[in-house]
PDB file of N, CA and C in Angstrom:
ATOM      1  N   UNK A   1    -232.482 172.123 -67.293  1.00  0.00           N
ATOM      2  CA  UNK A   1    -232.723 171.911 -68.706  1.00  0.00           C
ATOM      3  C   UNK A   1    -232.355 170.461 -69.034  1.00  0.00           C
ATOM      4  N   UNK A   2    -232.952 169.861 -69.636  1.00  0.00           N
ATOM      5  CA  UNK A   2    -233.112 168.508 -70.108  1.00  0.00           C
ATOM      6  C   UNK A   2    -232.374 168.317 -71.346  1.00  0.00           C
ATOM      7  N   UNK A   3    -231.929 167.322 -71.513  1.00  0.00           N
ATOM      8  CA  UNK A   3    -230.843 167.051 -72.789  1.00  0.00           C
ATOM      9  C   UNK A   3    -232.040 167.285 -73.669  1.00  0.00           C
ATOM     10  N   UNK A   4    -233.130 167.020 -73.779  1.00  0.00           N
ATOM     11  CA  UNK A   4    -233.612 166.804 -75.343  1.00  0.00           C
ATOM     12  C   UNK A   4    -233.616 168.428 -75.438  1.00  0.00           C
ATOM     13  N   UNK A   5    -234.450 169.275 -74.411  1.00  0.00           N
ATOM     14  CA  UNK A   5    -234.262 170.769 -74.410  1.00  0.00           C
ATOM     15  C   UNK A   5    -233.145 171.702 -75.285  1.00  0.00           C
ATOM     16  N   UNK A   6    -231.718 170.842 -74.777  1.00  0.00           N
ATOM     17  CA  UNK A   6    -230.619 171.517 -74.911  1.00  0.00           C
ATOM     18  C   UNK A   6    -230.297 170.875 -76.376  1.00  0.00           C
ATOM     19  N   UNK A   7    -230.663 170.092 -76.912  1.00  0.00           N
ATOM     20  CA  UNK A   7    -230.636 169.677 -78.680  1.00  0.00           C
ATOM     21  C   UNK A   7    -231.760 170.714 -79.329  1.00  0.00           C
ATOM     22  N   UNK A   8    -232.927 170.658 -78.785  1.00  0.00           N
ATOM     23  CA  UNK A   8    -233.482 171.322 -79.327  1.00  0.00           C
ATOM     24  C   UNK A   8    -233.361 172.876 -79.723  1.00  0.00           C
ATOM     25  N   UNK A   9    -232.641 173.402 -78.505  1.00  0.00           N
ATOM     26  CA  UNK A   9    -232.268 174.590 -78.512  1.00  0.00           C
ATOM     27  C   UNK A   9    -231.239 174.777 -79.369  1.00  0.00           C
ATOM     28  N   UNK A  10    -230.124 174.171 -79.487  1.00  0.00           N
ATOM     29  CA  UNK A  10    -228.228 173.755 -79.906  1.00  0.00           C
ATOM     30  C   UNK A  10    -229.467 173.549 -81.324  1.00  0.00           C
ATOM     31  N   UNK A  11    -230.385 172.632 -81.884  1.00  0.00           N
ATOM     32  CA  UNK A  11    -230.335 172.801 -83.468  1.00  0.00           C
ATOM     33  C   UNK A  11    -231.003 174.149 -83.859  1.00  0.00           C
ATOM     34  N   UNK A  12    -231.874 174.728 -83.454  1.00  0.00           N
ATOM     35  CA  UNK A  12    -232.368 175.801 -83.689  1.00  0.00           C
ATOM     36  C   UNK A  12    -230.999 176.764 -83.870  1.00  0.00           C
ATOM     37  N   UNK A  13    -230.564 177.320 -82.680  1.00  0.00           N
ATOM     38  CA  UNK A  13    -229.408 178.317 -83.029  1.00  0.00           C
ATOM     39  C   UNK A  13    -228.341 177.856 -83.908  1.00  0.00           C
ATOM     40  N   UNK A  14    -227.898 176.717 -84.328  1.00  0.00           N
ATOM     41  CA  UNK A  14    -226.888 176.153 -84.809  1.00  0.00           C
ATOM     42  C   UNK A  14    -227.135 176.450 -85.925  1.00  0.00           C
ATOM     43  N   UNK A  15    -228.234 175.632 -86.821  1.00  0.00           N
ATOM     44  CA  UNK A  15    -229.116 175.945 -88.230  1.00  0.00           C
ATOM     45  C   UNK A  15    -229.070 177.856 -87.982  1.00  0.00           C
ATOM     46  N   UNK A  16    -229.937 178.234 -87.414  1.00  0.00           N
ATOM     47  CA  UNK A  16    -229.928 179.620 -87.749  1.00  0.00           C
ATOM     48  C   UNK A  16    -228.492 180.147 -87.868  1.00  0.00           C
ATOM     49  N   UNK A  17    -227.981 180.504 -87.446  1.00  0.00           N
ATOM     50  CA  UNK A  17    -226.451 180.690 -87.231  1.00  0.00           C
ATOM     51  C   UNK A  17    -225.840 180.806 -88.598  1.00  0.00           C
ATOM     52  N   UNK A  18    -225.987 179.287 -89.245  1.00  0.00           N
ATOM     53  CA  UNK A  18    -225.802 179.058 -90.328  1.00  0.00           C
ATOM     54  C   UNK A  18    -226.321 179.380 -91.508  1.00  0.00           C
ATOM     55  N   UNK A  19    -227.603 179.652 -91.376  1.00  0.00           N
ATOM     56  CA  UNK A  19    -228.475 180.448 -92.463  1.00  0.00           C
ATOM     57  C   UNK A  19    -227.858 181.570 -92.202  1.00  0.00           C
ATOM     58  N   UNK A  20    -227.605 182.373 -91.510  1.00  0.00           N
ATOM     59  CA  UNK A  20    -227.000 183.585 -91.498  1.00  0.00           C
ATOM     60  C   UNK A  20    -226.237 183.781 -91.989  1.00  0.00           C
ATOM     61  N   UNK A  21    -225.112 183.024 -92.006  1.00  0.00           N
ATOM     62  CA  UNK A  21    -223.968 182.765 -92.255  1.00  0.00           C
ATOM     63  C   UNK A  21    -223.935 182.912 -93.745  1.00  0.00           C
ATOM     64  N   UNK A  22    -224.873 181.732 -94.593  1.00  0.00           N
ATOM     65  CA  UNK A  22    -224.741 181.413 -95.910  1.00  0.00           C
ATOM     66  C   UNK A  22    -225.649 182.352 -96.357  1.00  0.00           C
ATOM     67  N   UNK A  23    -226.290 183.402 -95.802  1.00  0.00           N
ATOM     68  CA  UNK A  23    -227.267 184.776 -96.436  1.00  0.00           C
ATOM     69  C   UNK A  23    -225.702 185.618 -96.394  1.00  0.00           C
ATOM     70  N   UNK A  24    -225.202 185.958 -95.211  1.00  0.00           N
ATOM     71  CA  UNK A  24    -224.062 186.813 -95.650  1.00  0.00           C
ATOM     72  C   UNK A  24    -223.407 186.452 -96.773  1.00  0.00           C
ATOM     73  N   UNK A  25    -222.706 185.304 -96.795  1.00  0.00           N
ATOM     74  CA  UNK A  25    -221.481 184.726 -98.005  1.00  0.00           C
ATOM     75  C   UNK A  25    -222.441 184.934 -99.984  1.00  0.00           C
ATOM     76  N   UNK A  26    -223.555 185.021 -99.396  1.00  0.00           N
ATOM     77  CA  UNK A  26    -224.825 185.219-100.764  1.00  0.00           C
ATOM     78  C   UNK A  26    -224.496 186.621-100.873  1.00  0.00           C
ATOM     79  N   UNK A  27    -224.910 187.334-100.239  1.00  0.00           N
ATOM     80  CA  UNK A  27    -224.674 188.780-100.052  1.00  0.00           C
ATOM     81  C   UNK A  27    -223.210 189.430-100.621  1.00  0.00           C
ATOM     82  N   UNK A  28    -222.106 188.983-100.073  1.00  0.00           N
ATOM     83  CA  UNK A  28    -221.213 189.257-100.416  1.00  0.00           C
ATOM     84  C   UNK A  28    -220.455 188.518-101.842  1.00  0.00           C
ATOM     85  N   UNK A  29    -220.952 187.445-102.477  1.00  0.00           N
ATOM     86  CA  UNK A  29    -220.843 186.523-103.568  1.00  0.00           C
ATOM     87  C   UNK A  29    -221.683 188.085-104.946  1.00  0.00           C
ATOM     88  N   UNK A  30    -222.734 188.755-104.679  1.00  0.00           N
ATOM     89  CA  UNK A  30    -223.662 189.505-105.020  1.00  0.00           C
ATOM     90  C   UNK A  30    -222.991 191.222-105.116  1.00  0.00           C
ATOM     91  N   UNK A  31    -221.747 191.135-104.095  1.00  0.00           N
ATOM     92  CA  UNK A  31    -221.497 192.651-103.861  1.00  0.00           C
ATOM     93  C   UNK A  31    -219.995 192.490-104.820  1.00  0.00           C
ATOM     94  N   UNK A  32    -219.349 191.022-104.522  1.00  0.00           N
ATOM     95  CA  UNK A  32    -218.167 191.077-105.608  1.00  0.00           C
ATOM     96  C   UNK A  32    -218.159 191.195-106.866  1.00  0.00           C
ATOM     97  N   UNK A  33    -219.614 190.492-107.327  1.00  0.00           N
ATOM     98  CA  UNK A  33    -219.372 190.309-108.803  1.00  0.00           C
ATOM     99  C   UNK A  33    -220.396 191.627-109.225  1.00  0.00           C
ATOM    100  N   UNK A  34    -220.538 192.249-108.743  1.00  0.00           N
ATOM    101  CA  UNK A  34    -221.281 193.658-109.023  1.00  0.00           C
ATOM    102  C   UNK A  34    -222.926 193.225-109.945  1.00  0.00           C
ATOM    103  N   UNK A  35    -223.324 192.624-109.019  1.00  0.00           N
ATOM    104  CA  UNK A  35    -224.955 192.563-109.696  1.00  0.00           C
ATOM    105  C   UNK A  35    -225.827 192.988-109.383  1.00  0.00           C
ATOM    106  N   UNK A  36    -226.335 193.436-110.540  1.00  0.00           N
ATOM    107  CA  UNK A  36    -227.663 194.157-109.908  1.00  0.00           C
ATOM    108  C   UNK A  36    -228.687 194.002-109.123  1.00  0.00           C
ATOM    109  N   UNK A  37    -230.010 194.499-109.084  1.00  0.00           N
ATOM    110  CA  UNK A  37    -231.010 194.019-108.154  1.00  0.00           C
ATOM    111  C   UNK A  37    -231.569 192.553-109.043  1.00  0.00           C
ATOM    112  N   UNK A  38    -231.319 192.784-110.137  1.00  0.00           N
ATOM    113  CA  UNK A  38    -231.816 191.201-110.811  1.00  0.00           C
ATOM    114  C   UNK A  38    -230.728 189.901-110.417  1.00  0.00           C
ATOM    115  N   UNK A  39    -229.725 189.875-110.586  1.00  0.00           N
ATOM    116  CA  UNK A  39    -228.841 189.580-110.160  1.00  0.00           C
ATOM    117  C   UNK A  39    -228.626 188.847-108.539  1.00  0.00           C
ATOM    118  N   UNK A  40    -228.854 189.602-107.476  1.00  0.00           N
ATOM    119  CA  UNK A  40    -228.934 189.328-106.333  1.00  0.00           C
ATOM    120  C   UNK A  40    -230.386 188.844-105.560  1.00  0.00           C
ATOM    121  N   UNK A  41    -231.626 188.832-106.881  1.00  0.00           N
ATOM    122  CA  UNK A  41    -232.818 188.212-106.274  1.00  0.00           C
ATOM    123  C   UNK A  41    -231.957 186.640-106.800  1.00  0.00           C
ATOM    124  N   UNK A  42    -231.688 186.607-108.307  1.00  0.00           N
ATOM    125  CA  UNK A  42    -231.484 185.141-108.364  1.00  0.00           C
ATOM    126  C   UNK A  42    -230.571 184.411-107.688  1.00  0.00           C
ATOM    127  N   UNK A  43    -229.605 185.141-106.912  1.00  0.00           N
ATOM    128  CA  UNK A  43    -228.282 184.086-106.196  1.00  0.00           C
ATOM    129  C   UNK A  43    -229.510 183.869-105.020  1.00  0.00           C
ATOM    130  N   UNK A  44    -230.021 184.763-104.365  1.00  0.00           N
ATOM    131  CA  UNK A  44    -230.868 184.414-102.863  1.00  0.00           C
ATOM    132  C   UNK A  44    -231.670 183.499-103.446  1.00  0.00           C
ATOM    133  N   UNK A  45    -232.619 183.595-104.722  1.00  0.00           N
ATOM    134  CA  UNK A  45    -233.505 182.617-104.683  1.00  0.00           C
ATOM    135  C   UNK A  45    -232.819 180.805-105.315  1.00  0.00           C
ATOM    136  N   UNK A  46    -231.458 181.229-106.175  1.00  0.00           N
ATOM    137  CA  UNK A  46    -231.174 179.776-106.131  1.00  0.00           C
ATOM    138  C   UNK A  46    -230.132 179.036-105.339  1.00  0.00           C
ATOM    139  N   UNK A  47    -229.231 180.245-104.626  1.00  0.00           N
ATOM    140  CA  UNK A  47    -228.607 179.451-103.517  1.00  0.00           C
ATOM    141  C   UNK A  47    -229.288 179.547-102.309  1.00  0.00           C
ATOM    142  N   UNK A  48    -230.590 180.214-101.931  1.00  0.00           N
ATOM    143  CA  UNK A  48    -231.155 180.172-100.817  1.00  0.00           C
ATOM    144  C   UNK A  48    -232.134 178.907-100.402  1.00  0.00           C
ATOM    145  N   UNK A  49    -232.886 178.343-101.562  1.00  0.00           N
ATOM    146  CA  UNK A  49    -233.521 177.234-101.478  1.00  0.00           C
ATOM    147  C   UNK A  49    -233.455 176.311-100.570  1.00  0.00           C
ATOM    148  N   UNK A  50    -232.339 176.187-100.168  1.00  0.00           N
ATOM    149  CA  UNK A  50    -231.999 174.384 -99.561  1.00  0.00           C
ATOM    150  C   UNK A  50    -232.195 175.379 -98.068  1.00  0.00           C
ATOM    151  N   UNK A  51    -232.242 176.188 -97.440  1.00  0.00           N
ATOM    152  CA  UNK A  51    -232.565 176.557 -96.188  1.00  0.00           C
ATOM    153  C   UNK A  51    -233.728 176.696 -96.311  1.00  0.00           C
ATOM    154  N   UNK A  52    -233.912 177.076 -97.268  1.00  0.00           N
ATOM    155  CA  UNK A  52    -235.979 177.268 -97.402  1.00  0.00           C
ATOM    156  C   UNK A  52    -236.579 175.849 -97.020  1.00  0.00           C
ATOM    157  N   UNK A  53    -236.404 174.960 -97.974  1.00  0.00           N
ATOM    158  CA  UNK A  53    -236.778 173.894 -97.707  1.00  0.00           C
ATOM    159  C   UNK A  53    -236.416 173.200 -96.244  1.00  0.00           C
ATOM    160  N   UNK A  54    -235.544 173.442 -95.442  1.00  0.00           N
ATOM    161  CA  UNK A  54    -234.777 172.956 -93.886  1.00  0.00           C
ATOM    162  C   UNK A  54    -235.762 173.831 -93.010  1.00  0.00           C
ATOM    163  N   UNK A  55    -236.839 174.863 -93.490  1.00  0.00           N
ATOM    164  CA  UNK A  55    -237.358 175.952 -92.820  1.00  0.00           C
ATOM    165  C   UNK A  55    -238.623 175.434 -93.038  1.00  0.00           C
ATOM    166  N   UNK A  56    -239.496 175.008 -94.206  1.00  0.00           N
ATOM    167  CA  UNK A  56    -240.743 174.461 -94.358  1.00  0.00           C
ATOM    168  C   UNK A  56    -240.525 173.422 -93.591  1.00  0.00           C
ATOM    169  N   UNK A  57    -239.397 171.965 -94.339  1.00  0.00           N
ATOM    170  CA  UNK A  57    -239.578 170.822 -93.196  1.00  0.00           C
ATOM    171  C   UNK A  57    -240.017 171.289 -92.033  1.00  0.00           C
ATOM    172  N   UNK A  58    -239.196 172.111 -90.911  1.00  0.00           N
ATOM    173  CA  UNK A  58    -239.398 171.953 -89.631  1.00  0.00           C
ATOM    174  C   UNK A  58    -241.100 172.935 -89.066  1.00  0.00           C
ATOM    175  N   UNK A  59    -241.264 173.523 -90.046  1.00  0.00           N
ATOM    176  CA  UNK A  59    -242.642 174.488 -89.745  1.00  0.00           C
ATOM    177  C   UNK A  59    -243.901 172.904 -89.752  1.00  0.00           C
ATOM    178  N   UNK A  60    -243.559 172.335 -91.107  1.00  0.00           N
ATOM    179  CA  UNK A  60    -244.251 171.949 -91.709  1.00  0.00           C
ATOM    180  C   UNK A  60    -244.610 170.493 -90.331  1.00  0.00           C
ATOM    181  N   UNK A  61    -243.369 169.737 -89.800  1.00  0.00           N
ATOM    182  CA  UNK A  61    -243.663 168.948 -89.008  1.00  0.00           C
ATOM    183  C   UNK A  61    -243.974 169.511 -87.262  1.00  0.00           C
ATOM    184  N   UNK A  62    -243.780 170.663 -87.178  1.00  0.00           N
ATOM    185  CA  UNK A  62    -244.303 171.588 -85.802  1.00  0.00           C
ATOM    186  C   UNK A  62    -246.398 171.156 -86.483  1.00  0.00           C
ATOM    187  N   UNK A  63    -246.307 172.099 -87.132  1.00  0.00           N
ATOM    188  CA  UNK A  63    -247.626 171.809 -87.760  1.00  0.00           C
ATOM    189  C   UNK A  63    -248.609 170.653 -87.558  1.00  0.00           C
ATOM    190  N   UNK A  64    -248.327 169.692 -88.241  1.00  0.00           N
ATOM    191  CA  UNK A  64    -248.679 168.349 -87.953  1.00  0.00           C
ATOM    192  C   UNK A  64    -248.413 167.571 -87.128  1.00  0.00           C
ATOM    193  N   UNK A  65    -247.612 167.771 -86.340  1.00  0.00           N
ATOM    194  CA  UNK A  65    -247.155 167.458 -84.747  1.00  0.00           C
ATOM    195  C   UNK A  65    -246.734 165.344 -85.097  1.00  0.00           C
ATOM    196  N   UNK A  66    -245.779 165.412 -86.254  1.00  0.00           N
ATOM    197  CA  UNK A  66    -245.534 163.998 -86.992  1.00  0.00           C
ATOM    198  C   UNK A  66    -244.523 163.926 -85.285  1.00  0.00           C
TER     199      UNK A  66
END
């Protein structure tokens, strides 16, 4: 395996890892303060964003092969 391989691999799981991470801490931010299903779409959709966008970037430049 080739260093660029092993970055490539190390950011993929690293980032994911971390989206995981910050979907659980959403999840549980959602189960403390007792909110409803309205409630827990808006924490995912406004603290989830900034992985969304880290998820288009990298689709978006696979895509276009920049």
């Amino acid at each position: 395996m080739s260093i660029e391989q092993f970055e490539s691999w190390s950011l993929f799981i690293g980032i994911g890892g971390l989206i995981a991470w910050m979907l659980l801490i959403i999840w549980k931010m959602g189960r403390e303060s007792q909110a409803g299903k309205y409630g827990y779409f808006v924490l995912f959709i406004a603290l989830g964003l900034g992985f969304v966008g880290f998820i288009a970037k990298t689709v978006l430049v696979e895509l276009l092969k920049i």
